[in-house]
C-alpha atoms as a PDB file:
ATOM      1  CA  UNK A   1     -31.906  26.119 -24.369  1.00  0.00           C
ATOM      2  CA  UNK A   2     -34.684  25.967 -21.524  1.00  0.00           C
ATOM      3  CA  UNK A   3     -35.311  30.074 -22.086  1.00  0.00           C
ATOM      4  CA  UNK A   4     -36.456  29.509 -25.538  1.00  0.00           C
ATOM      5  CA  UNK A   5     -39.176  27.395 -24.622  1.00  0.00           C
ATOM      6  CA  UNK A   6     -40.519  29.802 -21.737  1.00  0.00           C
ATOM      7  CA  UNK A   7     -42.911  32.638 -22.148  1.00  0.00           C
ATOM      8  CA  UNK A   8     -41.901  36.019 -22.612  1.00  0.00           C
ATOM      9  CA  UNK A   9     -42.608  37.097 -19.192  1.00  0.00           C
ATOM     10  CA  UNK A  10     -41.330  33.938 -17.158  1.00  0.00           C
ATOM     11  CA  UNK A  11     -38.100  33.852 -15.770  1.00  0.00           C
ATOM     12  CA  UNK A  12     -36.014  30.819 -14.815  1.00  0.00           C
ATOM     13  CA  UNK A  13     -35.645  31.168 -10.863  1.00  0.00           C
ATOM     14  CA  UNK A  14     -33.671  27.581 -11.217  1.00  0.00           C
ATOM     15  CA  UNK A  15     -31.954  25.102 -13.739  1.00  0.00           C
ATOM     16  CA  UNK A  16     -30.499  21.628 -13.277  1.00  0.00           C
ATOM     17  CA  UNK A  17     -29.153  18.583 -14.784  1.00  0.00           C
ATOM     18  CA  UNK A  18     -29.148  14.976 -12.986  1.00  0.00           C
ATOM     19  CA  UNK A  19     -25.491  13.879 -12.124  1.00  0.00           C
ATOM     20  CA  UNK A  20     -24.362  12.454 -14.612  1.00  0.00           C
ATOM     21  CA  UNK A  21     -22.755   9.079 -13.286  1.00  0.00           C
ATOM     22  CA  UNK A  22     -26.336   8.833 -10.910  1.00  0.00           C
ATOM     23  CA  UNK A  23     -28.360   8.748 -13.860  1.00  0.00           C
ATOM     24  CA  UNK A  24     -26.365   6.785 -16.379  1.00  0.00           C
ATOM     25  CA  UNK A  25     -26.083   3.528 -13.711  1.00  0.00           C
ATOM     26  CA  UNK A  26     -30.142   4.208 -12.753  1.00  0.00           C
ATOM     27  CA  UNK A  27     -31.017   1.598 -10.479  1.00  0.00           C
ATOM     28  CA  UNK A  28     -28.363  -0.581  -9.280  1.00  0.00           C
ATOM     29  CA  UNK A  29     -29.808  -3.441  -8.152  1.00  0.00           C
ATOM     30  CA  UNK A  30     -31.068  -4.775 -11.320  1.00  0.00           C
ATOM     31  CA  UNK A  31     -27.645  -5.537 -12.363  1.00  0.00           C
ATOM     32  CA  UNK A  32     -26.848  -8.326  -9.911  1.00  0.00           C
ATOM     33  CA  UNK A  33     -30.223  -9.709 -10.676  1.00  0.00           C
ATOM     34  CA  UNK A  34     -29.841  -9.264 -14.294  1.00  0.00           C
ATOM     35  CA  UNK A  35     -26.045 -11.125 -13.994  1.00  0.00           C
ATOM     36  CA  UNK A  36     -28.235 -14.045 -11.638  1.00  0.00           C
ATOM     37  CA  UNK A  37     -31.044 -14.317 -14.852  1.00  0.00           C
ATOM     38  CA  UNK A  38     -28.175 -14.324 -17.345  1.00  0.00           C
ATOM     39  CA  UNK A  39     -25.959 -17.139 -15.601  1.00  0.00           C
ATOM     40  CA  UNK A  40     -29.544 -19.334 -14.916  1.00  0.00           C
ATOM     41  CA  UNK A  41     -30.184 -18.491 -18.616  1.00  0.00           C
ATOM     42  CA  UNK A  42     -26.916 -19.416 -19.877  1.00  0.00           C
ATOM     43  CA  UNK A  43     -26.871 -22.484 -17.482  1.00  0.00           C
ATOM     44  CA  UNK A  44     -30.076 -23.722 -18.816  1.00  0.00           C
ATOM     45  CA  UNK A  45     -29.715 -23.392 -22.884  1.00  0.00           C
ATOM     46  CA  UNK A  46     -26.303 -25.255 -22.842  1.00  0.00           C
ATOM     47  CA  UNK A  47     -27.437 -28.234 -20.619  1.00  0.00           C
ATOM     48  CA  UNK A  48     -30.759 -27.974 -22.835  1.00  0.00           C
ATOM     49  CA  UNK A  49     -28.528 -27.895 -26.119  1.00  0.00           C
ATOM     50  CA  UNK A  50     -26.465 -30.593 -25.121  1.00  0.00           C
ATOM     51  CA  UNK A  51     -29.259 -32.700 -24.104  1.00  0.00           C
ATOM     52  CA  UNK A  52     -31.293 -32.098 -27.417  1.00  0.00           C
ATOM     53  CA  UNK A  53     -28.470 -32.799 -29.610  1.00  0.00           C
ATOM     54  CA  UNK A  54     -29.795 -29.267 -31.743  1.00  0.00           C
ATOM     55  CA  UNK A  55     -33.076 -31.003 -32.212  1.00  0.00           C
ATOM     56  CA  UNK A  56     -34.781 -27.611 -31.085  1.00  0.00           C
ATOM     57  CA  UNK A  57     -33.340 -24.723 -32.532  1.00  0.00           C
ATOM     58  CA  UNK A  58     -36.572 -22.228 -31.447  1.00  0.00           C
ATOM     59  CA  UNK A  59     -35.521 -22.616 -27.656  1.00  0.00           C
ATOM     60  CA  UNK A  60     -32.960 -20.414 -28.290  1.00  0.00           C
ATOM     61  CA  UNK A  61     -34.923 -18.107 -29.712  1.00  0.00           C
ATOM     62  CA  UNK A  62     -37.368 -18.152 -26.301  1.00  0.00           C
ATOM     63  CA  UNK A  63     -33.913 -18.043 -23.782  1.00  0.00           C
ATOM     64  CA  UNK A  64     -33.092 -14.702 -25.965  1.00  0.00           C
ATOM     65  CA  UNK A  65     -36.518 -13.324 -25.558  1.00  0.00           C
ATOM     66  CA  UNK A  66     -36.353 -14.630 -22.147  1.00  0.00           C
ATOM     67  CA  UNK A  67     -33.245 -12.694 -21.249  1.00  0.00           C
ATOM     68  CA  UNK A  68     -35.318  -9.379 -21.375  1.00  0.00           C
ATOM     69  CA  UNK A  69     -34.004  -8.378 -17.906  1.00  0.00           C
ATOM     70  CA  UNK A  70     -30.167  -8.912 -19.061  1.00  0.00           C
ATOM     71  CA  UNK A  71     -31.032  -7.006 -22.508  1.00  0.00           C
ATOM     72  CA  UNK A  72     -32.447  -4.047 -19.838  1.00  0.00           C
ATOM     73  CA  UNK A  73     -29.301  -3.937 -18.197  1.00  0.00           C
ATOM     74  CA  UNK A  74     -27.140  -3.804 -20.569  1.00  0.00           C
ATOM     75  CA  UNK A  75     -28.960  -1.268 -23.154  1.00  0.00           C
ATOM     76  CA  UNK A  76     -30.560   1.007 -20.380  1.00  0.00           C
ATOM     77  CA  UNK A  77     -27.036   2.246 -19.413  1.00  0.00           C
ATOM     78  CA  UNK A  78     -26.124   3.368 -23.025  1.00  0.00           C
ATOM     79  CA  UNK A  79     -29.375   4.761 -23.804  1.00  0.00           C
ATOM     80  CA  UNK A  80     -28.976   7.034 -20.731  1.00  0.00           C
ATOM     81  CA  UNK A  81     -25.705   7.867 -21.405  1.00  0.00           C
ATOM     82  CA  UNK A  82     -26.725   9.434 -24.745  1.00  0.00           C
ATOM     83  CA  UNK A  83     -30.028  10.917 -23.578  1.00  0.00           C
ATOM     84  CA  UNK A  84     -28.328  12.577 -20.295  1.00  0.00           C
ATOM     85  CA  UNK A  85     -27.060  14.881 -22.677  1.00  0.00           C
ATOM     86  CA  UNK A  86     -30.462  16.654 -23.547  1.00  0.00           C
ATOM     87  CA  UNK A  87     -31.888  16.254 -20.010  1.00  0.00           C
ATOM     88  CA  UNK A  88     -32.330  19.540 -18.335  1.00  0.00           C
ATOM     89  CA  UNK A  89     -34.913  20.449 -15.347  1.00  0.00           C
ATOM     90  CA  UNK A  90     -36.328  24.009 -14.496  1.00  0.00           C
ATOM     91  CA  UNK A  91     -38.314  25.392 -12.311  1.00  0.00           C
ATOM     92  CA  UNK A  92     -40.010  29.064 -13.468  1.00  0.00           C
ATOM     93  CA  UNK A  93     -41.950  31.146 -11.441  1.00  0.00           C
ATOM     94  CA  UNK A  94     -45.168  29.769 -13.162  1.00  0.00           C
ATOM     95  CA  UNK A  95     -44.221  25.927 -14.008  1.00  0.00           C
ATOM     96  CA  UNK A  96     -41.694  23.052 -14.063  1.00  0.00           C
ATOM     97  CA  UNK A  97     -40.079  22.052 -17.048  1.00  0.00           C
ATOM     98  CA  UNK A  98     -38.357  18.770 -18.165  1.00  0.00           C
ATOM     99  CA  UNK A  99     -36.860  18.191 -21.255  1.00  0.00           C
ATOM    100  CA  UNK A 100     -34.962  14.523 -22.591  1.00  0.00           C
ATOM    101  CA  UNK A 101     -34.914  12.588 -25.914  1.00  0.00           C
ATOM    102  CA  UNK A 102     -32.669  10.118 -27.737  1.00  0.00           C
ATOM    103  CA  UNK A 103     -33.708  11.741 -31.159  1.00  0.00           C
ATOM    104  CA  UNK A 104     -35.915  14.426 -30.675  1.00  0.00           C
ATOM    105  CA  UNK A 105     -36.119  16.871 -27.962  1.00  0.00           C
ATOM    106  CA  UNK A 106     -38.736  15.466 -25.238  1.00  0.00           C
ATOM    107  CA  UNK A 107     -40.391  18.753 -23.794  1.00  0.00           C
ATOM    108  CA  UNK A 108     -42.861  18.168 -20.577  1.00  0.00           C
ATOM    109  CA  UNK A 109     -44.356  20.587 -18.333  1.00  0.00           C
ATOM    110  CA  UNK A 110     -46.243  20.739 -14.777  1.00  0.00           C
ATOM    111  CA  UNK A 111     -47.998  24.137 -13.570  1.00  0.00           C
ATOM    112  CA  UNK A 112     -46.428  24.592 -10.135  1.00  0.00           C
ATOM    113  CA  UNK A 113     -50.143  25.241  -8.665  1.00  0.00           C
ATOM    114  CA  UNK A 114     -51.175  21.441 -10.296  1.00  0.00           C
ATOM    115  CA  UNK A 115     -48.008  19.979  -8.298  1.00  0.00           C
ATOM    116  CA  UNK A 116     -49.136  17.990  -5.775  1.00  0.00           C
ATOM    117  CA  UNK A 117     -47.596  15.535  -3.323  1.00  0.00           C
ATOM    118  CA  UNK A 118     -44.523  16.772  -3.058  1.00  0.00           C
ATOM    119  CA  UNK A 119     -41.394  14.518  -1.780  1.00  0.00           C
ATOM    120  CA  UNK A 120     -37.430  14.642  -1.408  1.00  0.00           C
ATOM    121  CA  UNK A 121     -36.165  11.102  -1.434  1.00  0.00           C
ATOM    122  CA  UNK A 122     -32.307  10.816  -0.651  1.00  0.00           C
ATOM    123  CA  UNK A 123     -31.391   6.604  -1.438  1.00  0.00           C
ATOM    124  CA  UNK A 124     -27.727   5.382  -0.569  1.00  0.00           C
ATOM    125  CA  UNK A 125     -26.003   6.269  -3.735  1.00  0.00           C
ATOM    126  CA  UNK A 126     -27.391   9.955  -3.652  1.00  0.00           C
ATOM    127  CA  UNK A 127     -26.222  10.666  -0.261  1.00  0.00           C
ATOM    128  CA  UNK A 128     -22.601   9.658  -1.746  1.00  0.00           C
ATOM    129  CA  UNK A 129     -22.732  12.101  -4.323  1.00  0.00           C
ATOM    130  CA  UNK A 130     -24.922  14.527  -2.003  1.00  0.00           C
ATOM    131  CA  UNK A 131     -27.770  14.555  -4.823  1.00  0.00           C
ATOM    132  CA  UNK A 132     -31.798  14.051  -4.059  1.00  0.00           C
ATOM    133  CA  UNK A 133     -34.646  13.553  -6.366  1.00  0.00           C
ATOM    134  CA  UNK A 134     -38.093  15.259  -5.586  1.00  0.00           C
ATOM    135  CA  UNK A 135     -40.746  13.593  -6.889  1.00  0.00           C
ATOM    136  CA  UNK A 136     -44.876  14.767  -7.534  1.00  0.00           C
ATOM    137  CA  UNK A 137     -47.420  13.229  -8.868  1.00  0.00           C
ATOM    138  CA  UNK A 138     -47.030   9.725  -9.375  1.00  0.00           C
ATOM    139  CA  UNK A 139     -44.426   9.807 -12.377  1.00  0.00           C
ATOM    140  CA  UNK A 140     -43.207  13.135 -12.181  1.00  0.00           C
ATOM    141  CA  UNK A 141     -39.449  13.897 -10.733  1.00  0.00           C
ATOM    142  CA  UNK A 142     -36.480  15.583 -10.752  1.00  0.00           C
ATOM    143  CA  UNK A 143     -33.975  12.735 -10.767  1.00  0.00           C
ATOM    144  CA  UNK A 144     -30.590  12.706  -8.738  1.00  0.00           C
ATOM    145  CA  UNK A 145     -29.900  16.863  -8.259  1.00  0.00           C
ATOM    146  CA  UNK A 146     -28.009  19.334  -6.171  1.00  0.00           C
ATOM    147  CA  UNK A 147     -29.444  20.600  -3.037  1.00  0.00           C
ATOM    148  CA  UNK A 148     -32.876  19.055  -3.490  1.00  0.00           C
ATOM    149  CA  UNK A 149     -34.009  20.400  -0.100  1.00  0.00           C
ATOM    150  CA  UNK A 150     -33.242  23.986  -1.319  1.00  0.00           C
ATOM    151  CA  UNK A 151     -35.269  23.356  -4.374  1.00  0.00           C
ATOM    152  CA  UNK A 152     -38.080  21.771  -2.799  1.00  0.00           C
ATOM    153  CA  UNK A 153     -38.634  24.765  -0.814  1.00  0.00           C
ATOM    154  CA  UNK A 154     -37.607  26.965  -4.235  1.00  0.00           C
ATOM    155  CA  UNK A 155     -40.717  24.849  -5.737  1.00  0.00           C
ATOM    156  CA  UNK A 156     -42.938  25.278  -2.450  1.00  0.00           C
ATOM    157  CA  UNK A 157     -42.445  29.030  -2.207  1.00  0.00           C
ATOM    158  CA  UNK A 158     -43.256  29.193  -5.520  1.00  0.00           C
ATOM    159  CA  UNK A 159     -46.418  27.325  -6.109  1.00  0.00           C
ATOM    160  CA  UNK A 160     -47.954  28.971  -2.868  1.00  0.00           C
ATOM    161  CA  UNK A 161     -47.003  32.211  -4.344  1.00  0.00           C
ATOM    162  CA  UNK A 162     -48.746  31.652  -7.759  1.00  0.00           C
ATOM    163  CA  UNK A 163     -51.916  29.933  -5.462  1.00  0.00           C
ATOM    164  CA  UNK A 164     -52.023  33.097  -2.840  1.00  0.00           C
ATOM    165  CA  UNK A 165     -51.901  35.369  -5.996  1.00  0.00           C
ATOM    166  CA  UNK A 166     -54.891  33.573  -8.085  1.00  0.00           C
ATOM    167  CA  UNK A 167     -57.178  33.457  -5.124  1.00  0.00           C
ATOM    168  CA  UNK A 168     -56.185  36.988  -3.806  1.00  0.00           C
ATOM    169  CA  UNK A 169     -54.546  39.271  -6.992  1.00  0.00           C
ATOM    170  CA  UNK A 170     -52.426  41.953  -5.880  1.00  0.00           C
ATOM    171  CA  UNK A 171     -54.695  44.747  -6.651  1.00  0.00           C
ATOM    172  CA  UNK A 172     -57.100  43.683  -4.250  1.00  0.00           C
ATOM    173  CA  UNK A 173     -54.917  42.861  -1.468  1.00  0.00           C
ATOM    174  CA  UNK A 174     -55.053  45.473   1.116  1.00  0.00           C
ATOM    175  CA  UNK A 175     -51.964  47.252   2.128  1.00  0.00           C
ATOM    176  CA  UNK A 176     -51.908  45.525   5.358  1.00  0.00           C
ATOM    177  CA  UNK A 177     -52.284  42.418   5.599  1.00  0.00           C
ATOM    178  CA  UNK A 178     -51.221  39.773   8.479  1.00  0.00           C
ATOM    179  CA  UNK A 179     -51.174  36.594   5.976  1.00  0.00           C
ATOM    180  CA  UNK A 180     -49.598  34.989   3.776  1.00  0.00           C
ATOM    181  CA  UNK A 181     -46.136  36.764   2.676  1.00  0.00           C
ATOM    182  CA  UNK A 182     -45.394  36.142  -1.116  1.00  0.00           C
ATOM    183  CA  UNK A 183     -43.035  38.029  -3.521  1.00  0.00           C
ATOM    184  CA  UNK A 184     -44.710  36.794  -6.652  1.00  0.00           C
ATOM    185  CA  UNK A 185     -45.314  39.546  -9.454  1.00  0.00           C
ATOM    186  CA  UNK A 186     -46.723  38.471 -12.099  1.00  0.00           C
END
């Protein structure tokens, strides 16, 4: 799928998909907070009911709106479970490529020389399943995949190579030369 979107000279140097049990809980704290909200919620509309006689209909309207955090935790699972499906991550030798989408096919790019502030962050639940996310940028990241360390170098290696060969091109590096080793060919 991802090669169809590249250009004709870019190869695919790696290709990943979140794991999928990872990604479908996402975060999961906010369910015991969201089960805390729901049981105050709950608590409160009954005693408010039962004290009102029915008198004010539109407060349940207001506990439903105010049960946002329970609607979150409940929906976000299932609407990750169907968009895992089209989430794919690669990394070229000239860019990073995400794609996701519920109905459409969500395409987003980064141009490994642009990627900046580069992190591996390994939380409890990924270190059971021996997964990592890297994140750049301040929203950008590869969420919950294999051997993160490996390709946060792969990304590294890469992005210096493409820098190293913009500020010196290969024709007009000398044959020697004590610096920078890169295997880039563009």
């Amino acid at each position: 799928m991802l090669k169809n979107l590249t250009d004709p000279n870019e190869n695919i140097l790696w290709q990943g998909k979140p794991h999928r049990f990872l990604y479908i809980l996402g975060n999961p704290l906010i369910y015991p907070f969201a089960l805390c909200w729901g049981l105050f919620d709950f608590f409160f509309i009954t005693k408010f009911n039962a004290a009102s006689f029915g008198l004010f209909p539109f407060a349940n309207f207001f506990i439903l709106l105010h049960m946002a955090p329970v609607w979150y935790a409940l929906f976000s699972p299932i609407y990750r479970f169907f968009n895992w499906y089209r989430m794919n991550y690669a990394l070229t030798d000239k860019r990073l490529y995400f794609t996701s989408g519920l109905i459409g096919l969500d395409i987003a790019s980064a141009e490994l020389p642009e990627v900046q502030d580069l992190r591996v962050n390994v939380g409890f639940m990924e270190t059971l399943f021996k997964r990592g996310t890297i994140r750049f940028g301040n929203r950008n990241f590869l969420r919950f995949i294999e051997n993160p360390y490996e390709v946060y170098k792969l990304i590294q290696q890469t992005a210096m190579d493409i820098t190293t060969d913009r500020q010196f091109p290969n024709q007009l590096r000398p044959e020697e030369n004590p610096g920078y080793r890169t295997k880039y060919k563009p």
